[in-house]
C-alpha atoms as a PDB file:
ATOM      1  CA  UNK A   1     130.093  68.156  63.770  1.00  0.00           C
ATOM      2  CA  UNK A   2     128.266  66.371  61.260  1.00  0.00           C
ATOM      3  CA  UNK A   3     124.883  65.154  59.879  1.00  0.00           C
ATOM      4  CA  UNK A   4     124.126  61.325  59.827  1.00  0.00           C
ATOM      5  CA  UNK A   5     121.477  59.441  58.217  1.00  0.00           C
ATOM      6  CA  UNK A   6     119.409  57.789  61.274  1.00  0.00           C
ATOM      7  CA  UNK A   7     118.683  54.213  58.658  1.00  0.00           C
ATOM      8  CA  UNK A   8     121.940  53.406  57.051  1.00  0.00           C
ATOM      9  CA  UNK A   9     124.023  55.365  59.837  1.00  0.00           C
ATOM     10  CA  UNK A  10     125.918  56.925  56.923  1.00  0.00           C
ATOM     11  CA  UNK A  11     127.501  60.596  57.518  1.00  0.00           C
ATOM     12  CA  UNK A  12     126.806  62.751  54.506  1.00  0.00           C
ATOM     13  CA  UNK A  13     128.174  66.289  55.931  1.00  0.00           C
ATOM     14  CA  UNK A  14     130.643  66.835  58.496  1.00  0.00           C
ATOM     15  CA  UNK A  15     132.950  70.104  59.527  1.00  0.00           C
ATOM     16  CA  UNK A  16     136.188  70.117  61.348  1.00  0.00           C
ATOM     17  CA  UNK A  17     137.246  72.689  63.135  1.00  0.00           C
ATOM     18  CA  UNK A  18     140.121  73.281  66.129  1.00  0.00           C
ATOM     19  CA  UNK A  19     139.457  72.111  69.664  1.00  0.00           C
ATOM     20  CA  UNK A  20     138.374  75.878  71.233  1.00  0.00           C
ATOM     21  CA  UNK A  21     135.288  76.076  68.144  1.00  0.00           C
ATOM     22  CA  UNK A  22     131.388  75.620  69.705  1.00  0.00           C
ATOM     23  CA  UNK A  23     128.996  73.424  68.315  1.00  0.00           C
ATOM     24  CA  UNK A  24     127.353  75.902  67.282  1.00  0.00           C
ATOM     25  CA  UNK A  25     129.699  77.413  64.572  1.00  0.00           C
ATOM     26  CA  UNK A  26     130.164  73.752  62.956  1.00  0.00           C
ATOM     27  CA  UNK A  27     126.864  73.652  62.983  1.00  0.00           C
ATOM     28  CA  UNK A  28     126.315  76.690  60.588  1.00  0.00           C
ATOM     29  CA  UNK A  29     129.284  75.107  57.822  1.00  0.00           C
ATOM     30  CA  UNK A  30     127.544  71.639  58.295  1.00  0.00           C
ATOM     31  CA  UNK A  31     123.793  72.374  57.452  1.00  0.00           C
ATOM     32  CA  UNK A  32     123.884  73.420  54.373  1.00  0.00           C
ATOM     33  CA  UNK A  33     123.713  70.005  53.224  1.00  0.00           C
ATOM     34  CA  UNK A  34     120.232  69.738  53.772  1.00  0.00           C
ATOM     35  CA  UNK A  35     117.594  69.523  51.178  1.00  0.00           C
ATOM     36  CA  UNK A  36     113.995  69.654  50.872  1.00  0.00           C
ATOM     37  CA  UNK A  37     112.478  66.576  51.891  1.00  0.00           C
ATOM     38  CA  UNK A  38     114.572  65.592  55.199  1.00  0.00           C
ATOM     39  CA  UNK A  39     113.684  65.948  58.732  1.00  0.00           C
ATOM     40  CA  UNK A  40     116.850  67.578  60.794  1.00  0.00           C
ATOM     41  CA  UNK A  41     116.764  66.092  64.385  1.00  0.00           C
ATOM     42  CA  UNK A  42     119.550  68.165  66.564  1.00  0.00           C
ATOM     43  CA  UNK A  43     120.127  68.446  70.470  1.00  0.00           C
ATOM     44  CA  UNK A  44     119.139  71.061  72.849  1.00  0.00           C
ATOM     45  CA  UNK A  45     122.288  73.310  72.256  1.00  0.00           C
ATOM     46  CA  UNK A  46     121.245  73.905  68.684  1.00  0.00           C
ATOM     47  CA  UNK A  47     118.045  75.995  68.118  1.00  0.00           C
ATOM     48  CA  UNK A  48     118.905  79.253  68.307  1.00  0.00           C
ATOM     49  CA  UNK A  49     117.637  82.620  66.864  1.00  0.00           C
ATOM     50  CA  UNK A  50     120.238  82.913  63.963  1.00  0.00           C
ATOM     51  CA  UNK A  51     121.486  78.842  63.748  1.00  0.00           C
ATOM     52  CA  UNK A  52     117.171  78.318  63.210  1.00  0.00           C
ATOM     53  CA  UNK A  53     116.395  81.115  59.748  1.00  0.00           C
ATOM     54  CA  UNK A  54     119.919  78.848  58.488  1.00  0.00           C
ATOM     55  CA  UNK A  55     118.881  75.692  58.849  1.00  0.00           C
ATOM     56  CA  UNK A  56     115.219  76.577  57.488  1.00  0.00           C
ATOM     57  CA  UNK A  57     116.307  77.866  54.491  1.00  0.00           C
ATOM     58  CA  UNK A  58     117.873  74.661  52.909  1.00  0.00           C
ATOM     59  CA  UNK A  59     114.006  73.923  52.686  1.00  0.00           C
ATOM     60  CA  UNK A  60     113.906  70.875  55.278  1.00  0.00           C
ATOM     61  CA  UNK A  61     111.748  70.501  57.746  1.00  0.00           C
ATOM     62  CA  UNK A  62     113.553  71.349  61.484  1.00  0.00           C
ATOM     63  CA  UNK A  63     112.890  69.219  64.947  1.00  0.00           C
ATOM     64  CA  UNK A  64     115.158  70.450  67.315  1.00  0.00           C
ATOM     65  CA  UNK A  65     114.941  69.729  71.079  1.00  0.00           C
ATOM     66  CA  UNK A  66     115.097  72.839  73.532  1.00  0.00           C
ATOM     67  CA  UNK A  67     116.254  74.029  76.607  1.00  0.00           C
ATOM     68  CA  UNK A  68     113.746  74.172  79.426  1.00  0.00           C
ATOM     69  CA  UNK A  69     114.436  77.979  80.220  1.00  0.00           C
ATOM     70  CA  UNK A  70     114.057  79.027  76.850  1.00  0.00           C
ATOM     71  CA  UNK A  71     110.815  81.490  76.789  1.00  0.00           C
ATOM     72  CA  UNK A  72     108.662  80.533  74.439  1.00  0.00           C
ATOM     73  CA  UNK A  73     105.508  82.394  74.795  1.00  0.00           C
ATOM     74  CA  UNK A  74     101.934  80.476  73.691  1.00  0.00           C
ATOM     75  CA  UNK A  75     100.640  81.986  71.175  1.00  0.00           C
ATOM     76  CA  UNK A  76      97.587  79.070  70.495  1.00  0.00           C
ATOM     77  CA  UNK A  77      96.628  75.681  71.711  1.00  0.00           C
ATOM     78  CA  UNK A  78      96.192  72.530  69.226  1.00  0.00           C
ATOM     79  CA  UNK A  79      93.703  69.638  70.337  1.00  0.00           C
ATOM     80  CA  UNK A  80      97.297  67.515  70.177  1.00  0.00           C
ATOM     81  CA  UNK A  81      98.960  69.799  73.383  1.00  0.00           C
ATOM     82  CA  UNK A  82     101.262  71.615  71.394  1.00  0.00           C
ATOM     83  CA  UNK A  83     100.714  75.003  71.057  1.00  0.00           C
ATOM     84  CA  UNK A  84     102.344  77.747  68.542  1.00  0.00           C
ATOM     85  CA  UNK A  85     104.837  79.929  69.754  1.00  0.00           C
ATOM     86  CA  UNK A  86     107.929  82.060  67.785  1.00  0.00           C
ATOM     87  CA  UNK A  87     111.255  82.421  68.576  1.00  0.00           C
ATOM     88  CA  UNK A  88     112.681  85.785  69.299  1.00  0.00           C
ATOM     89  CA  UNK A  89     115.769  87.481  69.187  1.00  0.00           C
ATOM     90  CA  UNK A  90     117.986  88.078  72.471  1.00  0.00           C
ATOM     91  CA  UNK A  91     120.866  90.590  72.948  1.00  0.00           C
ATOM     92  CA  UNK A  92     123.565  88.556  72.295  1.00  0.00           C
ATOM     93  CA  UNK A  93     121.925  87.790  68.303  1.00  0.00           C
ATOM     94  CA  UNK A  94     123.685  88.846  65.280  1.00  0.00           C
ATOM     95  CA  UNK A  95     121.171  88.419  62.886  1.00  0.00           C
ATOM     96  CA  UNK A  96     119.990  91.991  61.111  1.00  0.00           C
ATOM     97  CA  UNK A  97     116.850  90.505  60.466  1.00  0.00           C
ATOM     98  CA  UNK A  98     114.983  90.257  64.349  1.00  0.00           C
ATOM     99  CA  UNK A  99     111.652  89.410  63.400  1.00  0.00           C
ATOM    100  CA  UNK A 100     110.213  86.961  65.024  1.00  0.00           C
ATOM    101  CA  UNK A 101     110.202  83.062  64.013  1.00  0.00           C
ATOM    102  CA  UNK A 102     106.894  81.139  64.028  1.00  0.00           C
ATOM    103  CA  UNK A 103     107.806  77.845  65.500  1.00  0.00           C
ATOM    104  CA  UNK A 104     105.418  74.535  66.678  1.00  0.00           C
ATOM    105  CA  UNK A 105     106.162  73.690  70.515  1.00  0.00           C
ATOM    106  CA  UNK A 106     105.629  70.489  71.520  1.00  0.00           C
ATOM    107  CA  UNK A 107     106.217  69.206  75.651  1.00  0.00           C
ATOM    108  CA  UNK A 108     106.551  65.799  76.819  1.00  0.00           C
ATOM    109  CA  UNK A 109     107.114  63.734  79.842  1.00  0.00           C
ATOM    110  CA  UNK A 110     108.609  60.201  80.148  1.00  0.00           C
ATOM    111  CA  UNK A 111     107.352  59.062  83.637  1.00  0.00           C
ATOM    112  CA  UNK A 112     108.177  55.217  82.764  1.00  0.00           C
ATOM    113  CA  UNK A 113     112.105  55.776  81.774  1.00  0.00           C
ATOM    114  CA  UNK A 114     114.982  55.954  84.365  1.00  0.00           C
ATOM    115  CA  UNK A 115     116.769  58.842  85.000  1.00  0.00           C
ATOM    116  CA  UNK A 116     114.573  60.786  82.002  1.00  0.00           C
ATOM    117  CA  UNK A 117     114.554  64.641  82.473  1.00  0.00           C
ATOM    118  CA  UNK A 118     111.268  65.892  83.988  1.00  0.00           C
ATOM    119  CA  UNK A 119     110.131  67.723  80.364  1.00  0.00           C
ATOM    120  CA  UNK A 120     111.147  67.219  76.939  1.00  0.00           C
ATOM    121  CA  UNK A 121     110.427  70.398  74.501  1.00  0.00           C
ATOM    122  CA  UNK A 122     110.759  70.335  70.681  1.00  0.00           C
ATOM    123  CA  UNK A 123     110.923  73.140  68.548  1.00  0.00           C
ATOM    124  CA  UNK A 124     109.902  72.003  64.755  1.00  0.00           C
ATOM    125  CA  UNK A 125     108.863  74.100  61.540  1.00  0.00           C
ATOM    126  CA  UNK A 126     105.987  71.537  61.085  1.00  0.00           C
ATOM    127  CA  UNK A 127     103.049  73.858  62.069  1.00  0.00           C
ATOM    128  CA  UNK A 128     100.383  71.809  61.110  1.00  0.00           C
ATOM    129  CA  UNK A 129      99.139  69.367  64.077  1.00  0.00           C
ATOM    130  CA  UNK A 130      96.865  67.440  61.545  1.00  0.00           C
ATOM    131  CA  UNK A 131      99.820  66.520  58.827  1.00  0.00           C
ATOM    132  CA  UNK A 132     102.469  66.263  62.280  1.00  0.00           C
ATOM    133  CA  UNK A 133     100.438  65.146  65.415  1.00  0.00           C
ATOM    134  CA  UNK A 134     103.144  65.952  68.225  1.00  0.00           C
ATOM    135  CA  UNK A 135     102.848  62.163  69.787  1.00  0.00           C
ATOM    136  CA  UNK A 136     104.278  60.962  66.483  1.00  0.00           C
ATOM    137  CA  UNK A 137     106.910  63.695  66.884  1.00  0.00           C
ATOM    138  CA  UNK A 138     108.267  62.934  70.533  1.00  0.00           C
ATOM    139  CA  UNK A 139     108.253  59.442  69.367  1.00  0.00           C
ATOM    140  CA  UNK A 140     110.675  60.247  65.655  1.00  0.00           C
ATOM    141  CA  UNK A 141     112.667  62.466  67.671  1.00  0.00           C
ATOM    142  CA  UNK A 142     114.591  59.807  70.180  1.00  0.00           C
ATOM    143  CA  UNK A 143     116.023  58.268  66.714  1.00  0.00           C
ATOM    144  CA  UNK A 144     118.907  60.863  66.910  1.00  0.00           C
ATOM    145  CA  UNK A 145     120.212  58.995  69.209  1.00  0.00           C
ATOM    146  CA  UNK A 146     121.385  56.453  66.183  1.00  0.00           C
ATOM    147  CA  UNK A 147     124.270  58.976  65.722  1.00  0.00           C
ATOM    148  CA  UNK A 148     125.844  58.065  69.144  1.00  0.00           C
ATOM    149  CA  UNK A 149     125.736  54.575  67.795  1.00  0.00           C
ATOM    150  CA  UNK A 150     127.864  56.138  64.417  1.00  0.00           C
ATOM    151  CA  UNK A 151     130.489  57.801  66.609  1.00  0.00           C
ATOM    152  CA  UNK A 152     131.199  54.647  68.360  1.00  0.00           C
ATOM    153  CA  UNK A 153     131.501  53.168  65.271  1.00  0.00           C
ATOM    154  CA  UNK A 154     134.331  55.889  64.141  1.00  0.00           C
ATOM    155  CA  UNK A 155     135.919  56.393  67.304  1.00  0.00           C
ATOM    156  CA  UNK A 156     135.922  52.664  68.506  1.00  0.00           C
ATOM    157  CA  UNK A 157     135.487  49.746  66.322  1.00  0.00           C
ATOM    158  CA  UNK A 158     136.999  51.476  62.879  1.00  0.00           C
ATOM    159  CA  UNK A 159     139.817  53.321  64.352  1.00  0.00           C
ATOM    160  CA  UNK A 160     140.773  51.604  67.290  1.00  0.00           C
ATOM    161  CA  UNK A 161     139.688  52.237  71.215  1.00  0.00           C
ATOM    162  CA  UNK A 162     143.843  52.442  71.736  1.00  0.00           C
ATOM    163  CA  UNK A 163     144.731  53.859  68.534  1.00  0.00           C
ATOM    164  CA  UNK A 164     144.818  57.795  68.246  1.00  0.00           C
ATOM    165  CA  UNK A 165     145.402  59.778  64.930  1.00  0.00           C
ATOM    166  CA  UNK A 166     149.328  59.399  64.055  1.00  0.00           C
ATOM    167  CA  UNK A 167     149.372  63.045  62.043  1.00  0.00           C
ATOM    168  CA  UNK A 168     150.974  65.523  63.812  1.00  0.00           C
ATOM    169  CA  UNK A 169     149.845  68.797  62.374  1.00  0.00           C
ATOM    170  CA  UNK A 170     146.142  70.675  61.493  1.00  0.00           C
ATOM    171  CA  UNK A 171     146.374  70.037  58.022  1.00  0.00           C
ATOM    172  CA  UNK A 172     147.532  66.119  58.178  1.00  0.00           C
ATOM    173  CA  UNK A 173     144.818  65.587  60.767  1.00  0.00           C
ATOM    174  CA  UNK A 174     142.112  66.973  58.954  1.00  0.00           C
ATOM    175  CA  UNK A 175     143.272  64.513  55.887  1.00  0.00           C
ATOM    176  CA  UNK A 176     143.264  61.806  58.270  1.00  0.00           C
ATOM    177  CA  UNK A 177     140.382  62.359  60.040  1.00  0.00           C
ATOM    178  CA  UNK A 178     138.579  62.557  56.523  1.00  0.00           C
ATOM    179  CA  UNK A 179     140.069  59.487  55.402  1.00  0.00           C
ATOM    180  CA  UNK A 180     138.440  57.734  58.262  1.00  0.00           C
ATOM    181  CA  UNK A 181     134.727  59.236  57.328  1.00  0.00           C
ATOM    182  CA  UNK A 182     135.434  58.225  53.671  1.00  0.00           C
ATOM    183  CA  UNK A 183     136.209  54.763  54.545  1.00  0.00           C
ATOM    184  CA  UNK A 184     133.033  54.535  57.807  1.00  0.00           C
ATOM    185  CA  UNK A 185     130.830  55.860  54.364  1.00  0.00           C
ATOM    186  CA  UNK A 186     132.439  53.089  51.856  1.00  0.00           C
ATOM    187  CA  UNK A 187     131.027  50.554  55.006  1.00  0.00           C
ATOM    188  CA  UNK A 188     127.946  52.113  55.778  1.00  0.00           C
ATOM    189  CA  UNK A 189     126.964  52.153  52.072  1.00  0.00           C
ATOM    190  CA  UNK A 190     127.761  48.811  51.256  1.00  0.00           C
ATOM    191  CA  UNK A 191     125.413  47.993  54.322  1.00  0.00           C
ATOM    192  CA  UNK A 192     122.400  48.910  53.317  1.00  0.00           C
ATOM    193  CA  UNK A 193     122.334  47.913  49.268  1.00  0.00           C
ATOM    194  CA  UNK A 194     123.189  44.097  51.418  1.00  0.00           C
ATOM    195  CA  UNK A 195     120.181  44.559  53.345  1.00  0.00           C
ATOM    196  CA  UNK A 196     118.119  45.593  50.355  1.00  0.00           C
ATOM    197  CA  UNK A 197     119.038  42.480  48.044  1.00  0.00           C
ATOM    198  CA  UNK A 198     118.365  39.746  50.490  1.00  0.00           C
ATOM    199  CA  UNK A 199     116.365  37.192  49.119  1.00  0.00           C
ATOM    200  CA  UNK A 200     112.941  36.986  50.128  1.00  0.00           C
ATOM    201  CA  UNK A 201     112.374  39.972  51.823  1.00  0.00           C
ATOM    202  CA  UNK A 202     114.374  43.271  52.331  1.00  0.00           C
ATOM    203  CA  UNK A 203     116.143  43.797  56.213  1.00  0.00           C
ATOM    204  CA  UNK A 204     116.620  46.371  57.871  1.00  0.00           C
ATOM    205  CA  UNK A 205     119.991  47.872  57.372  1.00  0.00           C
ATOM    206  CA  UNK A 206     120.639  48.566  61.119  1.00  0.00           C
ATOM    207  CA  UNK A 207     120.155  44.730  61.856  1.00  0.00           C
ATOM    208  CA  UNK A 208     123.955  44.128  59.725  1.00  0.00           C
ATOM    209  CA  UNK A 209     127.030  44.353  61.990  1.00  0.00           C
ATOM    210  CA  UNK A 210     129.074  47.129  61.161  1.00  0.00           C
ATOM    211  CA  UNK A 211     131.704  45.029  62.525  1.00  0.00           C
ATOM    212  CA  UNK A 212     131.361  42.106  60.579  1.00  0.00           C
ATOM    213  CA  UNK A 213     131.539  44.722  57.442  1.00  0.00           C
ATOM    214  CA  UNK A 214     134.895  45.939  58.590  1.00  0.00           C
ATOM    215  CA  UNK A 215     136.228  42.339  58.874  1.00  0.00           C
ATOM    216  CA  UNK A 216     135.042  41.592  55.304  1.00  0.00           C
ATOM    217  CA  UNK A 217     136.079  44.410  53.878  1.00  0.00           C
ATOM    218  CA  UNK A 218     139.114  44.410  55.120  1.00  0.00           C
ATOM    219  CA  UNK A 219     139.639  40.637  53.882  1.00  0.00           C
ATOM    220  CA  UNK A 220     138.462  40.975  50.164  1.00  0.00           C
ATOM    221  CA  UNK A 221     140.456  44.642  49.242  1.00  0.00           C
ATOM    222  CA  UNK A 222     143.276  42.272  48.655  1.00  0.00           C
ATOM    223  CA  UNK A 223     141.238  39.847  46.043  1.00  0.00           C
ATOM    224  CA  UNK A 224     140.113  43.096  44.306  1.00  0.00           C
ATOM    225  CA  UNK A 225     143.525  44.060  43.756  1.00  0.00           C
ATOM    226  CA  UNK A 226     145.456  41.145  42.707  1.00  0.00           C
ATOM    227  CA  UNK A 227     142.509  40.655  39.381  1.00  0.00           C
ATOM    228  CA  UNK A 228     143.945  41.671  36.617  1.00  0.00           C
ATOM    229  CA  UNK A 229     142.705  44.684  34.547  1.00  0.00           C
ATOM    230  CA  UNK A 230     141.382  42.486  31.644  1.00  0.00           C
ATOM    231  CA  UNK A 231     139.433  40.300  34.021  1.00  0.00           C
ATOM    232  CA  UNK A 232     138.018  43.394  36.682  1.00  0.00           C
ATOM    233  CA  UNK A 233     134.703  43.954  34.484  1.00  0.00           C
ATOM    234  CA  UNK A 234     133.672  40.406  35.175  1.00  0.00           C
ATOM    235  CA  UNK A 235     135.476  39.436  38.387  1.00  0.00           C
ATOM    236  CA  UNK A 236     134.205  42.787  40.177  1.00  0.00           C
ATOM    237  CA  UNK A 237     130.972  41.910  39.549  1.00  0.00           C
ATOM    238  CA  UNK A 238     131.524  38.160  41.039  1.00  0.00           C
ATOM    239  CA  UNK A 239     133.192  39.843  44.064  1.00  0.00           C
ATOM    240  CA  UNK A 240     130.833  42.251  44.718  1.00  0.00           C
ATOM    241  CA  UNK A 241     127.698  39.681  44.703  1.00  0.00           C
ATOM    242  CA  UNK A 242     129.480  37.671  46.643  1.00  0.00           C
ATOM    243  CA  UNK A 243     130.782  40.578  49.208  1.00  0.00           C
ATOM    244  CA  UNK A 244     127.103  41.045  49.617  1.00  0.00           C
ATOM    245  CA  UNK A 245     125.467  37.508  50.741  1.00  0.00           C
ATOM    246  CA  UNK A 246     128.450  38.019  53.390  1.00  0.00           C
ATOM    247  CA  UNK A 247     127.593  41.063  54.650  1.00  0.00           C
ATOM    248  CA  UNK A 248     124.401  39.287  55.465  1.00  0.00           C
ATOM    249  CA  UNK A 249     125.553  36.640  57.755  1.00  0.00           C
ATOM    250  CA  UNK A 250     126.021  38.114  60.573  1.00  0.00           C
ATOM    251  CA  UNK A 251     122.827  39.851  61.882  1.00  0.00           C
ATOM    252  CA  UNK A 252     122.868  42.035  65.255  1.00  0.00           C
ATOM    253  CA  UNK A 253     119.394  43.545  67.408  1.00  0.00           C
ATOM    254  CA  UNK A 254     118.162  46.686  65.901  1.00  0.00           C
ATOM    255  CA  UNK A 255     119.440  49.482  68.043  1.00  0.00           C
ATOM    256  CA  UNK A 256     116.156  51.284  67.574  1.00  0.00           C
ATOM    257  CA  UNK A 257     114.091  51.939  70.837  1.00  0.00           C
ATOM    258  CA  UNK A 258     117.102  51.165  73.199  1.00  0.00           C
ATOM    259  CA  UNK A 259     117.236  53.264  76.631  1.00  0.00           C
ATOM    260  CA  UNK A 260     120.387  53.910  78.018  1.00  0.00           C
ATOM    261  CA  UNK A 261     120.752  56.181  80.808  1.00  0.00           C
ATOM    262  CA  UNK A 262     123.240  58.767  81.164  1.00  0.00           C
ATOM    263  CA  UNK A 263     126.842  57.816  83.216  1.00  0.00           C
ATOM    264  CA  UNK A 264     130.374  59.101  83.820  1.00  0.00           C
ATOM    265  CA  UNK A 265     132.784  57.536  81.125  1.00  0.00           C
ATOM    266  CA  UNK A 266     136.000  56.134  82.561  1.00  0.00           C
ATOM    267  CA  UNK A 267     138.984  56.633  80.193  1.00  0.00           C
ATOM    268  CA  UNK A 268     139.833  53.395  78.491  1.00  0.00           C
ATOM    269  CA  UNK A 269     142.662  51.635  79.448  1.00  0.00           C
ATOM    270  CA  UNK A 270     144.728  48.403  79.449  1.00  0.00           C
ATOM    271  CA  UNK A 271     145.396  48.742  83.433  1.00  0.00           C
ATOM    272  CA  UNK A 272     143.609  47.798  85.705  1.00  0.00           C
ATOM    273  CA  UNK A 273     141.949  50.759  87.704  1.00  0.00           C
ATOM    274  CA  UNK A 274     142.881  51.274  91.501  1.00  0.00           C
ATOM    275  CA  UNK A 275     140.536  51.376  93.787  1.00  0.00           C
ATOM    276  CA  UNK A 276     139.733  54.925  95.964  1.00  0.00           C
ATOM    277  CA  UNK A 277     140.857  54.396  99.721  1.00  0.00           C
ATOM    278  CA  UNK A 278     139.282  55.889 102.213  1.00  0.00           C
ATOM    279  CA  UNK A 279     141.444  58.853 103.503  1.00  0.00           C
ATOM    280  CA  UNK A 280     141.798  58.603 107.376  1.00  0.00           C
ATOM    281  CA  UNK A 281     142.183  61.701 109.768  1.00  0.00           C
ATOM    282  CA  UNK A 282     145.466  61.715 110.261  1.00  0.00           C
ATOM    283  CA  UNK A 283     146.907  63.104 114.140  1.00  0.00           C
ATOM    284  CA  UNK A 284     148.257  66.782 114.035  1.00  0.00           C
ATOM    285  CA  UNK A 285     152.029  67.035 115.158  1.00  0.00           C
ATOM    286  CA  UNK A 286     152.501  70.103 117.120  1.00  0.00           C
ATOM    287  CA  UNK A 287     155.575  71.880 117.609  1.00  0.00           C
ATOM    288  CA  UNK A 288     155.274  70.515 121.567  1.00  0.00           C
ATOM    289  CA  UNK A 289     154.656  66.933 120.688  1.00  0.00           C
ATOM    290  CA  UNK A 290     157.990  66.680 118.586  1.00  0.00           C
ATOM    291  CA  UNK A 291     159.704  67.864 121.231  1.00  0.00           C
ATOM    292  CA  UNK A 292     158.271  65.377 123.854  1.00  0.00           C
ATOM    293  CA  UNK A 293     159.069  62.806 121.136  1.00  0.00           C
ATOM    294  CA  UNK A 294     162.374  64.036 120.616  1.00  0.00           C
ATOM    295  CA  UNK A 295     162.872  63.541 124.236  1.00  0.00           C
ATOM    296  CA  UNK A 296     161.419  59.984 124.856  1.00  0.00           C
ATOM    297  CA  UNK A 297     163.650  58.885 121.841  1.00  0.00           C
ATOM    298  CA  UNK A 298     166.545  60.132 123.633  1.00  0.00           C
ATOM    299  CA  UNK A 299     166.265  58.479 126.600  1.00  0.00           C
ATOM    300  CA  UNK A 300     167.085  54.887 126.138  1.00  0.00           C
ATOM    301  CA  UNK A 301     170.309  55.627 124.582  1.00  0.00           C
ATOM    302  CA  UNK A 302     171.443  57.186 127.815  1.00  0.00           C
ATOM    303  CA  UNK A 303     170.309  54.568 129.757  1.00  0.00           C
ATOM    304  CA  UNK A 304     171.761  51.890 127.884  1.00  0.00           C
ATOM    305  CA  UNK A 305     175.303  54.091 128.184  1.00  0.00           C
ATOM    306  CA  UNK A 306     174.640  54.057 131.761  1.00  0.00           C
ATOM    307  CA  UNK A 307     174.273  50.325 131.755  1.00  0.00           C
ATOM    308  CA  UNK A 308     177.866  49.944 129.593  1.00  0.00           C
ATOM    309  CA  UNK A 309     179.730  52.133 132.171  1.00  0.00           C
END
């Protein structure tokens, strides 16, 4: 679990935890790195009654998406369509405090995207419809789908699609698996400080292949280390202006807006994958018809005995 920046993609909070541990409870160790002044996007299997007061308190403002079947009574109407509403506590919360939670509801529909669910709700702590109009809302919230993009970029293109983690027990993988944030964060912050000091104009960091960082990174850590320690003040400094105009050469689409509808994932592999057969009804073999083929199998051997006499 972990919370990513939705510009420079960079991960700035993360909790590990064994296989068997929800969501839920890496959620509680993870957002505590919020601060006043950020907007928390999260999924539908977040909000609830004691993961919400947790979240608030860090001081930054919450826009969570929520299950349909969650009862969220409407408590007033804004000109916008979203209404006020609170959550409440169920049986199964452990929070001593079970007062209810004013929250901001806002509904949407997507009738021109494939495969969209029928209703979108958000749950958000901006109450105000005048400083948070809820079309601007539905709109900010689809950027949480930039951390997808950040997870392929761990899982995939920085560790390998065929390459697992070689440690062996919980506390080597946690170091490992670490290791592997520290390095996606030494990318992803090189990324955007490239995209800021382009000439002309700043870009926009998500237009910079992550990629294309990887492969330069990985071909000037050898340069850094082979200058000598009376030379690093100056040379760094050559290296690193010139590690940025590379950075910039390679440009990708921006990844913001993109629609991708929902599918099965087949496991990667080399091989090539078999194709499904159609299973056809095969005859039942009765006790009866082994014996009448036991018996027609039988036959031509006495014939052709009766042929040799």
């Amino acid at each position: 679990m972990g919370l990513v920046e939705t510009g420079p993609h960079v991960v700035f909070a993360a909790a590990l935890a064994p296989y068997a541990t929800s969501e839920v409870t890496l959620a509680a160790d993870a957002l505590p790195a919020l601060a006043p002044g950020m907007l928390c996007l999260a999924d539908r299997f977040c909000p609830s009654f004691d993961l919400w007061p947790t979240a608030a308190a860090t001081g930054a403002q919450l826009l969570w998406r929520i299950r349909r079947n969650a009862r969220l009574p409407v408590l007033e109407r804004f000109a916008d369509g979203s209404y006020r509403s609170e959550l409440r506590a169920t049986w199964h919360s452990r929070a001593t405090d079970r007062a209810a939670i004013p929250v901001r509801v806002v509904e949407y529909t997507l009738p021109k995207v494939r495969d969209a669910d029928p209703v979108y709700r958000l749950v958000t702590t901006l109450l105000d419809p005048a400083a948070a109009p809820a079309a601007e809302l539905a709109a900010l919230y689809h950027e949480r789908w930039e951390v997808e993009g950040t997870f392929d970029e761990l899982k995939t293109h920085l560790k390998g699609a065929q390459v697992v983690l070689r440690s062996k027990t919980p506390v080597l993988v946690r170091q490992e698996a670490y290791g592997l944030l520290l390095a996606h964060y030494a990318v992803r912050g090189l990324l955007p400080e490239a995209a800021v000091s382009a000439p002309g104009r700043p870009r926009d960091p998500d237009t910079l292949s992550f990629v294309h960082g990887v492969r330069v990174l990985r071909r000037t850590l050898p340069r850094l280390a082979a200058v000598p320690p009376r030379d690093r003040p100056t040379l760094w400094q050559h290296l690193h202006a010139a590690l940025l105009v590379e950075l910039r050469e390679e440009r990708v689409s921006s990844s913001r807006g993109r629609s991708v509808p929902r599918g099965v994932k087949r496991k990667m592999t080399r091989y090539r994958v078999r194709p499904r057969r159609r299973r056809r009804n095969r005859p039942v073999v009765t006790v009866q018809r082994c014996s009448r083929m036991a018996r027609g199998m039988r036959r031509p051997v006495r014939h052709e005995r009766a042929r040799a006499a």
